[in-house]
PDB file of N, CA and C in Angstrom:
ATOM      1  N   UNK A   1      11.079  -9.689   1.846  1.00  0.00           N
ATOM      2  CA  UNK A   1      10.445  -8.381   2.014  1.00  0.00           C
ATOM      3  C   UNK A   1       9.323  -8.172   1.010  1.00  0.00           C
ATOM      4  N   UNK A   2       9.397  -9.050  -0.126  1.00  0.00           N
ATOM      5  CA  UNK A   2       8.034  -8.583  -1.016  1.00  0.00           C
ATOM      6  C   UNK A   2       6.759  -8.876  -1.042  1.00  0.00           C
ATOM      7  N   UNK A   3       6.726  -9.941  -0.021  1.00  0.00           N
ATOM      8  CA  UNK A   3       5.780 -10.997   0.115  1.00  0.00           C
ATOM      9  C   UNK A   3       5.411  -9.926   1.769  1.00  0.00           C
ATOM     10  N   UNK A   4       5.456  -9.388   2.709  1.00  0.00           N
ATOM     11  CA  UNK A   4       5.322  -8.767   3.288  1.00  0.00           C
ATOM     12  C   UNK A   4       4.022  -7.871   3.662  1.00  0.00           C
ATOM     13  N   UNK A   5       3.313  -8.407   4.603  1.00  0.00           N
ATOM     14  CA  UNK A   5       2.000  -7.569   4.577  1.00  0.00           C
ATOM     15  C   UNK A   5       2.201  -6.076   5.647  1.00  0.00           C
ATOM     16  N   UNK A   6       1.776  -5.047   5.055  1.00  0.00           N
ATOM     17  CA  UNK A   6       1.577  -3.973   4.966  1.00  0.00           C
ATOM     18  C   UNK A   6       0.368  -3.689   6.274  1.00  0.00           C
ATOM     19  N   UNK A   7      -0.095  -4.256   6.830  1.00  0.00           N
ATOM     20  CA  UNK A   7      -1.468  -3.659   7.834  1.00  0.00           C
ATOM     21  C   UNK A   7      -0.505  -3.248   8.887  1.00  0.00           C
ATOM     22  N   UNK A   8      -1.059  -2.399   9.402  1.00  0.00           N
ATOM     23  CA  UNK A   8      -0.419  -1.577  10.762  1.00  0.00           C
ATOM     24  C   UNK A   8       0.646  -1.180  10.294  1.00  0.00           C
ATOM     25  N   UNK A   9       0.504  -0.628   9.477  1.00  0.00           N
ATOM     26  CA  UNK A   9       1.994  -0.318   9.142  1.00  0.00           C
ATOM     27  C   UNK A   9       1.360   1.519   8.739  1.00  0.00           C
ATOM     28  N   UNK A  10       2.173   2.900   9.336  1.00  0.00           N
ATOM     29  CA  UNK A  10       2.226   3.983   8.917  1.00  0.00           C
ATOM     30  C   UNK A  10       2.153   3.889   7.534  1.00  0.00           C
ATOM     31  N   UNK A  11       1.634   5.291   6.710  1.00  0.00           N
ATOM     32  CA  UNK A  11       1.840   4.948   5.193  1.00  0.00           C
ATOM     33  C   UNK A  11       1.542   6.699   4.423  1.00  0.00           C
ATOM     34  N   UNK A  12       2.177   7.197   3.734  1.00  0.00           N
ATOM     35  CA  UNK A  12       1.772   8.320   3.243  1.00  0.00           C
ATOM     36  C   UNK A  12       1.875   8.208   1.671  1.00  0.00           C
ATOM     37  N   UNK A  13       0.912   8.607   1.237  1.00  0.00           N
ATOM     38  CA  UNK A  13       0.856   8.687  -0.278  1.00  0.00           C
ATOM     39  C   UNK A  13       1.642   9.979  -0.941  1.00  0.00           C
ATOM     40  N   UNK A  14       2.661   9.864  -1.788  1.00  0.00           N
ATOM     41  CA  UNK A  14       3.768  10.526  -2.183  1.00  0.00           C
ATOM     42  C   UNK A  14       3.221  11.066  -3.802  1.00  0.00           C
ATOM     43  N   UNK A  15       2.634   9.831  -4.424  1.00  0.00           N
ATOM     44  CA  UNK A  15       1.944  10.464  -5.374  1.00  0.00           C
ATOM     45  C   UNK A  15       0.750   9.664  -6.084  1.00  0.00           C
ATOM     46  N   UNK A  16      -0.714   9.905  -6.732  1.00  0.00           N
ATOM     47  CA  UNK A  16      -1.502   9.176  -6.905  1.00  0.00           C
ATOM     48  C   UNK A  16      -2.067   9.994  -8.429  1.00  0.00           C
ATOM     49  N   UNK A  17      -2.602   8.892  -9.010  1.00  0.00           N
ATOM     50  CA  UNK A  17      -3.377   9.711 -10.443  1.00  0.00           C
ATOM     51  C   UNK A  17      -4.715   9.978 -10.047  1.00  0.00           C
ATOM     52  N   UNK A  18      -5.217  10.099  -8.742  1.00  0.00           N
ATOM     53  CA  UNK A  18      -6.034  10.913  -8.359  1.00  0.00           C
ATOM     54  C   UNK A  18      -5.823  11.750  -7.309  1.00  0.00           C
ATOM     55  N   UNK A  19      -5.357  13.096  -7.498  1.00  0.00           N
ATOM     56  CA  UNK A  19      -4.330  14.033  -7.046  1.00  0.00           C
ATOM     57  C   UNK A  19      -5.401  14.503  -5.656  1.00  0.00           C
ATOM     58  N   UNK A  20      -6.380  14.235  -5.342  1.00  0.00           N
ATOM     59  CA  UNK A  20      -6.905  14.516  -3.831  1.00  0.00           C
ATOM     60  C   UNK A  20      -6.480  13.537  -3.170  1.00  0.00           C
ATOM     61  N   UNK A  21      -5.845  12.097  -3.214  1.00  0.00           N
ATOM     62  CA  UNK A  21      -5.306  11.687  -2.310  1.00  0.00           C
ATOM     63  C   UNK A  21      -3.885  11.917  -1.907  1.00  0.00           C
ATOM     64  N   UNK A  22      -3.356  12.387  -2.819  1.00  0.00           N
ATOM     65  CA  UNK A  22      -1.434  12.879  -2.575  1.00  0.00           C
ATOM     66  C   UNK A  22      -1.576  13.504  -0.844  1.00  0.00           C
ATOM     67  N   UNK A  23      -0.427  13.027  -0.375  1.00  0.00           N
ATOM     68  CA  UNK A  23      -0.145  13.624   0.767  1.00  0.00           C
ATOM     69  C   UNK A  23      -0.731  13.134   1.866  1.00  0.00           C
ATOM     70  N   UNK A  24      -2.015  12.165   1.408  1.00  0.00           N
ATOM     71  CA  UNK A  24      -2.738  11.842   2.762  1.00  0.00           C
ATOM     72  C   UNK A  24      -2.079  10.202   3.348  1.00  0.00           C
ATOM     73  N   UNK A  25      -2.085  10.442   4.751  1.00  0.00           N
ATOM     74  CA  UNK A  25      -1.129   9.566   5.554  1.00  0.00           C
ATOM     75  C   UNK A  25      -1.941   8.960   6.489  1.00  0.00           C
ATOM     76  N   UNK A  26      -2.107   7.667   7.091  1.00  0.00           N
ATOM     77  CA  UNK A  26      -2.528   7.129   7.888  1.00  0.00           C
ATOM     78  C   UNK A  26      -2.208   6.020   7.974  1.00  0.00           C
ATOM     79  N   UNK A  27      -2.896   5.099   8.693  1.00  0.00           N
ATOM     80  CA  UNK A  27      -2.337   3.407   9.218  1.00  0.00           C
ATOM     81  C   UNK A  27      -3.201   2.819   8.444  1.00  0.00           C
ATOM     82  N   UNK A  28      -2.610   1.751   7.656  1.00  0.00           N
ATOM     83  CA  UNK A  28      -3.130   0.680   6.681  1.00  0.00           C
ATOM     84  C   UNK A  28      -4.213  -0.605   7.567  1.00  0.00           C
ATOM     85  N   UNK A  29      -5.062  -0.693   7.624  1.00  0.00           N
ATOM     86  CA  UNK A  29      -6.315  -0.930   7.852  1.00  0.00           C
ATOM     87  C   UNK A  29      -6.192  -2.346   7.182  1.00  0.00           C
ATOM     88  N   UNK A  30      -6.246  -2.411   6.089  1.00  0.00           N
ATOM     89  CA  UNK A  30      -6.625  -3.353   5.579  1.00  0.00           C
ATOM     90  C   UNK A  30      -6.289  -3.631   3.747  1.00  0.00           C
ATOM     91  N   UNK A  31      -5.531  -4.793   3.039  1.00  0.00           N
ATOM     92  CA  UNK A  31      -4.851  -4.927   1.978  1.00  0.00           C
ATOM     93  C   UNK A  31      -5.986  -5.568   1.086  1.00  0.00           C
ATOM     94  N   UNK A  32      -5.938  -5.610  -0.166  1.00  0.00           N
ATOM     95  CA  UNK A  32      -6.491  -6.189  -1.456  1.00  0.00           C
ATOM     96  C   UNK A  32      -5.781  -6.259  -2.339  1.00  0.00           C
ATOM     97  N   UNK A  33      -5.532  -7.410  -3.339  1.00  0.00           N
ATOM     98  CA  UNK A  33      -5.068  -7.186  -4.513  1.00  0.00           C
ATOM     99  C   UNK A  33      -4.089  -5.785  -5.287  1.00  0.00           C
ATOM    100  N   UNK A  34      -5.875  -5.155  -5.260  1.00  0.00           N
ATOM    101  CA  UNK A  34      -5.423  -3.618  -6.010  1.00  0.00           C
ATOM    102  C   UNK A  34      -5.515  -2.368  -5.164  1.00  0.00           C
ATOM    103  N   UNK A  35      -6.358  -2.865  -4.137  1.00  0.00           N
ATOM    104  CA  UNK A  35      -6.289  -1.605  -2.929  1.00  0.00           C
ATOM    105  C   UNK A  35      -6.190  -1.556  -1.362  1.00  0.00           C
ATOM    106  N   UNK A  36      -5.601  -0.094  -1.316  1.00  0.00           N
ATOM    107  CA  UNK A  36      -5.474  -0.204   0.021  1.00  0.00           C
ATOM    108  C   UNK A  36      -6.385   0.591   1.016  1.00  0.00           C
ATOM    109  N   UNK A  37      -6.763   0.104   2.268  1.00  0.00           N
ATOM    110  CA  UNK A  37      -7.952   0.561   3.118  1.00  0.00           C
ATOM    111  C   UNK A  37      -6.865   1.499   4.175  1.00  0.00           C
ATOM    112  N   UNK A  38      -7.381   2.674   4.068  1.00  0.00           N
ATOM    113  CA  UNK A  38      -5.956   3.694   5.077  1.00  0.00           C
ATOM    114  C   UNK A  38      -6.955   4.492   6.234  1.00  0.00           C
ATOM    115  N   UNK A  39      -6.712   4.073   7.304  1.00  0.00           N
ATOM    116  CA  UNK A  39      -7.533   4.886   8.495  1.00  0.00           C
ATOM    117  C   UNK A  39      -6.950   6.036   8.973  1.00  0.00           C
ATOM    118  N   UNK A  40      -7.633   7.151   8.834  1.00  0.00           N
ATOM    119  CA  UNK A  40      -6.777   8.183   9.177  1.00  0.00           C
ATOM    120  C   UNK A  40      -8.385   9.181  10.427  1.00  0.00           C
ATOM    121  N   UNK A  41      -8.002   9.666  11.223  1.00  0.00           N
ATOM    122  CA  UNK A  41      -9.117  10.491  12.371  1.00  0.00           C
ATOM    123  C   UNK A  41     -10.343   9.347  12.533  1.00  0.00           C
ATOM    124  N   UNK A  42     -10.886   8.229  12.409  1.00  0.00           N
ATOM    125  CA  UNK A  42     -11.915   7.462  12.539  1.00  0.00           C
ATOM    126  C   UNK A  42     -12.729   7.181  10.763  1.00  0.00           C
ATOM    127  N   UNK A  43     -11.853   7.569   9.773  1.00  0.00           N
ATOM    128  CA  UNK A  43     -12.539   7.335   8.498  1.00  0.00           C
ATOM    129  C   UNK A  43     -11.611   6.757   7.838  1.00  0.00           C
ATOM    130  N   UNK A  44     -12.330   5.462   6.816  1.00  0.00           N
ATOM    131  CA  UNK A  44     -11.187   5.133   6.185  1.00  0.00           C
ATOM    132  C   UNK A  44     -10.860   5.577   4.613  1.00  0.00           C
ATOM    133  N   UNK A  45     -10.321   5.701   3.908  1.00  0.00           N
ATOM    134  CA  UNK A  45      -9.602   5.794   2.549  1.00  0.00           C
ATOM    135  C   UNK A  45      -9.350   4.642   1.958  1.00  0.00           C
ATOM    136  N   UNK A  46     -10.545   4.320   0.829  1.00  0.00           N
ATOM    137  CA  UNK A  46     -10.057   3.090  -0.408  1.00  0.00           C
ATOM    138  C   UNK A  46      -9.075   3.681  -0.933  1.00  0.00           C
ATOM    139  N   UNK A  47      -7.905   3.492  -1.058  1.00  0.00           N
ATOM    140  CA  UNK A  47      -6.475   4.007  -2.249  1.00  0.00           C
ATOM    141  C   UNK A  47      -6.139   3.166  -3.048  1.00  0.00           C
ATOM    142  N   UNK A  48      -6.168   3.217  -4.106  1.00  0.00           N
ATOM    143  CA  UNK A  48      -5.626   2.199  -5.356  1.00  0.00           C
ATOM    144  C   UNK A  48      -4.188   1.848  -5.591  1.00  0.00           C
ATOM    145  N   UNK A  49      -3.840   1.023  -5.399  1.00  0.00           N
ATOM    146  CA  UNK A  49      -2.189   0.940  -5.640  1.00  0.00           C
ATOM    147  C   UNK A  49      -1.393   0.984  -6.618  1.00  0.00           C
ATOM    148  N   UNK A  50      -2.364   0.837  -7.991  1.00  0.00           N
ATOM    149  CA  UNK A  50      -2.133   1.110  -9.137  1.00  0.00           C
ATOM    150  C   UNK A  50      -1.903   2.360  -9.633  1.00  0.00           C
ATOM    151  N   UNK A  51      -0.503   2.792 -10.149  1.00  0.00           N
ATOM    152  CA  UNK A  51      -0.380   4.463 -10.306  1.00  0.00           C
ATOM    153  C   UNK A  51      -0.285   5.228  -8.935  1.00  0.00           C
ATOM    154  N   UNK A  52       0.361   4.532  -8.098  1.00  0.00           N
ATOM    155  CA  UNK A  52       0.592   5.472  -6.772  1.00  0.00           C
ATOM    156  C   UNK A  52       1.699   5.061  -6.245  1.00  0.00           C
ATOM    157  N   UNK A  53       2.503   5.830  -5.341  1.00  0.00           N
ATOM    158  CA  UNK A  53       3.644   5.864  -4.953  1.00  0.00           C
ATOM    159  C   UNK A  53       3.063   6.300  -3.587  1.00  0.00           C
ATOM    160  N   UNK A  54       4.074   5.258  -2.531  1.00  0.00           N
ATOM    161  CA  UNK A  54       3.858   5.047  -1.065  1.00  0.00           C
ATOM    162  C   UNK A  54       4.984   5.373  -0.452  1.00  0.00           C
ATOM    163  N   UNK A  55       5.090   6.148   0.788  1.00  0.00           N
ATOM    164  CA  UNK A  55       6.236   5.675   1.769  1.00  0.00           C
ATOM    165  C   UNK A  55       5.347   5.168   2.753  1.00  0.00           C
ATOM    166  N   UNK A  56       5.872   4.227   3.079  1.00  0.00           N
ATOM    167  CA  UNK A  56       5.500   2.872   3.954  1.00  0.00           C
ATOM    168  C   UNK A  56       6.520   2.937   4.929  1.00  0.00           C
ATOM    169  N   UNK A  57       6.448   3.167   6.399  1.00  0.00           N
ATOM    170  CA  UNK A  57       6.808   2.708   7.577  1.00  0.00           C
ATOM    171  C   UNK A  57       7.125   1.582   8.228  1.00  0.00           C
ATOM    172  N   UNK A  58       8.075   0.722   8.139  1.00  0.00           N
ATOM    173  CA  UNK A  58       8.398  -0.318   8.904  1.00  0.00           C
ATOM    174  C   UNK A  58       9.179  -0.254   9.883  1.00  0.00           C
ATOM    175  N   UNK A  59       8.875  -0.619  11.045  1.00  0.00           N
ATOM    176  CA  UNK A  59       9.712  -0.512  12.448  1.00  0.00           C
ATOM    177  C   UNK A  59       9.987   0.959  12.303  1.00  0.00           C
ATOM    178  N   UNK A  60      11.682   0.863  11.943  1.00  0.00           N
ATOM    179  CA  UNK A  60      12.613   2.190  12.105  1.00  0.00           C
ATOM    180  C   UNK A  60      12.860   3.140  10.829  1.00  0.00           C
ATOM    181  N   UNK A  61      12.327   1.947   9.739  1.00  0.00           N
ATOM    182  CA  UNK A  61      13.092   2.793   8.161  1.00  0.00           C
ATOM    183  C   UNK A  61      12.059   2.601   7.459  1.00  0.00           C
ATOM    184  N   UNK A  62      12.172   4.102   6.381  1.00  0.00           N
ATOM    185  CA  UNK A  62      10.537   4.470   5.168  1.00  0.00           C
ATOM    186  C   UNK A  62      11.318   3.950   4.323  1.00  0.00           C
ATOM    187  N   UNK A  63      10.574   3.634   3.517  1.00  0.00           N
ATOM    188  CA  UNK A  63      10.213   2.761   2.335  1.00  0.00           C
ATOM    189  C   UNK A  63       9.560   3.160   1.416  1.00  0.00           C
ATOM    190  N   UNK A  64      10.159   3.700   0.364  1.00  0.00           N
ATOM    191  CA  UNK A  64       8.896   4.053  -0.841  1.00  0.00           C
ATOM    192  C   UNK A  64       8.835   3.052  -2.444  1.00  0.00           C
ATOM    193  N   UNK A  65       7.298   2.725  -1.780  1.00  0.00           N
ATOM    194  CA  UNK A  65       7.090   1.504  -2.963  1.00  0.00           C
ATOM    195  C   UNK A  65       6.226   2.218  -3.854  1.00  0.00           C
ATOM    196  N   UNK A  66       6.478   1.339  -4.960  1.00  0.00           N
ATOM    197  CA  UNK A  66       5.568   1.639  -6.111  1.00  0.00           C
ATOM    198  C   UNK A  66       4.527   0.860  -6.159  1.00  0.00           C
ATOM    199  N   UNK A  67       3.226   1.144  -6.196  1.00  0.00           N
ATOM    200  CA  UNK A  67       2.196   0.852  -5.946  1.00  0.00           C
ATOM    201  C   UNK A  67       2.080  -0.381  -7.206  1.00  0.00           C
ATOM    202  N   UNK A  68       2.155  -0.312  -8.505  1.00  0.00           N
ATOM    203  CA  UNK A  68       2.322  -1.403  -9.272  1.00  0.00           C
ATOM    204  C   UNK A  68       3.510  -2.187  -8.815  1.00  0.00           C
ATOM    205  N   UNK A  69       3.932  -2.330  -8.183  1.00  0.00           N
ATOM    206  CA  UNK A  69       4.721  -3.807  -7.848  1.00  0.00           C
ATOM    207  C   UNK A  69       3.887  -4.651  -6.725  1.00  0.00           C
ATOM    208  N   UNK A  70       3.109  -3.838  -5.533  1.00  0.00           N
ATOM    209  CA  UNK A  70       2.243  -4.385  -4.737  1.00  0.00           C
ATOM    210  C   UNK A  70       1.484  -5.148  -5.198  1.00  0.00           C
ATOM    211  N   UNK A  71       0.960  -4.904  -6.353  1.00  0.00           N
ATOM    212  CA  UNK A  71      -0.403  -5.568  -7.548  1.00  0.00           C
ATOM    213  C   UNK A  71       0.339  -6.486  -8.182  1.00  0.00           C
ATOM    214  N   UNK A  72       1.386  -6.429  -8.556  1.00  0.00           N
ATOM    215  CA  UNK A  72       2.222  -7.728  -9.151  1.00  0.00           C
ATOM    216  C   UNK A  72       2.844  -8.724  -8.295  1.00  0.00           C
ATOM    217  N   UNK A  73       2.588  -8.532  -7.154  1.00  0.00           N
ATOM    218  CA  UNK A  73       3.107  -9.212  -5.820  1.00  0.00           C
ATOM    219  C   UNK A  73       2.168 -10.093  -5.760  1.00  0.00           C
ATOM    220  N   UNK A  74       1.065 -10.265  -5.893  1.00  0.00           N
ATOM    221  CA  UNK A  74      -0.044 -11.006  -5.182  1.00  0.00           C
ATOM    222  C   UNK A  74       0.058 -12.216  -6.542  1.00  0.00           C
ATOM    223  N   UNK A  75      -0.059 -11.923  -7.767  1.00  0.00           N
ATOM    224  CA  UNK A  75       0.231 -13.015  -8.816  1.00  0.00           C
ATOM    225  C   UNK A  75       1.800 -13.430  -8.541  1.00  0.00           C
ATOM    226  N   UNK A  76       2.891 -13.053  -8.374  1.00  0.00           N
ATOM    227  CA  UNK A  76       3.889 -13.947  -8.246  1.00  0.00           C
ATOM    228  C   UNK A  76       3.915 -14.883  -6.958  1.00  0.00           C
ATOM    229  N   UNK A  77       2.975 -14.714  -5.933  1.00  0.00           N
ATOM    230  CA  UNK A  77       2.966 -15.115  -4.878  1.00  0.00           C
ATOM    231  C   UNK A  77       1.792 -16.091  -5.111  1.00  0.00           C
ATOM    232  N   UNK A  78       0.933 -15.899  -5.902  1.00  0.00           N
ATOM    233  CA  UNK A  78      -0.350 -17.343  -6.878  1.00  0.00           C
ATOM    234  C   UNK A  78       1.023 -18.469  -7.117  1.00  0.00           C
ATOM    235  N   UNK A  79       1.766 -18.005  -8.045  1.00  0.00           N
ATOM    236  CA  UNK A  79       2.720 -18.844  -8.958  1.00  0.00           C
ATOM    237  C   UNK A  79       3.084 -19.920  -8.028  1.00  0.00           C
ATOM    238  N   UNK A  80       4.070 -19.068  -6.748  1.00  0.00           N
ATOM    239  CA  UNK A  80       5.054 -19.575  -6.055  1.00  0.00           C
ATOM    240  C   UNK A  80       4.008 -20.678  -5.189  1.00  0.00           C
ATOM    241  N   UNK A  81       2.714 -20.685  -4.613  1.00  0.00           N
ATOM    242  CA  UNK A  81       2.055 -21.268  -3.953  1.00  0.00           C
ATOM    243  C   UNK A  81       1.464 -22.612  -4.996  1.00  0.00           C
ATOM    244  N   UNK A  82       1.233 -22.134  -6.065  1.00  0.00           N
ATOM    245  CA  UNK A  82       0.878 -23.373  -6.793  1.00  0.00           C
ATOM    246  C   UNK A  82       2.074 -24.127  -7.368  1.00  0.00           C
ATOM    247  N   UNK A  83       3.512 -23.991  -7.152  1.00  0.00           N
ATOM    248  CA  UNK A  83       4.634 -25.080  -7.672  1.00  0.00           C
ATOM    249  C   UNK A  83       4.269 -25.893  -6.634  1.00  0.00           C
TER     250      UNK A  83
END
């Protein structure tokens, strides 16, 4: 589940250290490292994953991740590809 990509996937921001994005919800567009691309009415939202808290939609059950583990995901997943 950690290694797990996130696009098309529902997603609402629960909490962010830039407090105009809290609350805003849409379908994940597109992943980076440190951010996430969120389409919501035909516009998208750069969101930082750093310092933010997600509920994330999969299939049937929410999920609320912490946005610093997403960012630490992508280096343990460097590691595991270069053994």
């Amino acid at each position: 589940m950690s290694f797990r990509s996130f696009i098309d996937c529902e997603i609402k921001i629960l909490y962010s250290k830039n407090k105009a994005l809290e609350n805003l919800s849409g379908r994940i567009i597109f992943e980076t490292k440190n951010m996430l691309f969120i389409e919501k009415n035909g516009k998208i939202k750069k969101v930082p994953k750093s310092g933010s808290v997600f509920l994330v939609k999969l299939n049937t059950r929410n999920i609320i991740v912490c946005g610093d583990f997403l960012v630490n995901r992508y280096v343990k997943l460097k590691k595991i590809i270069r053994k």
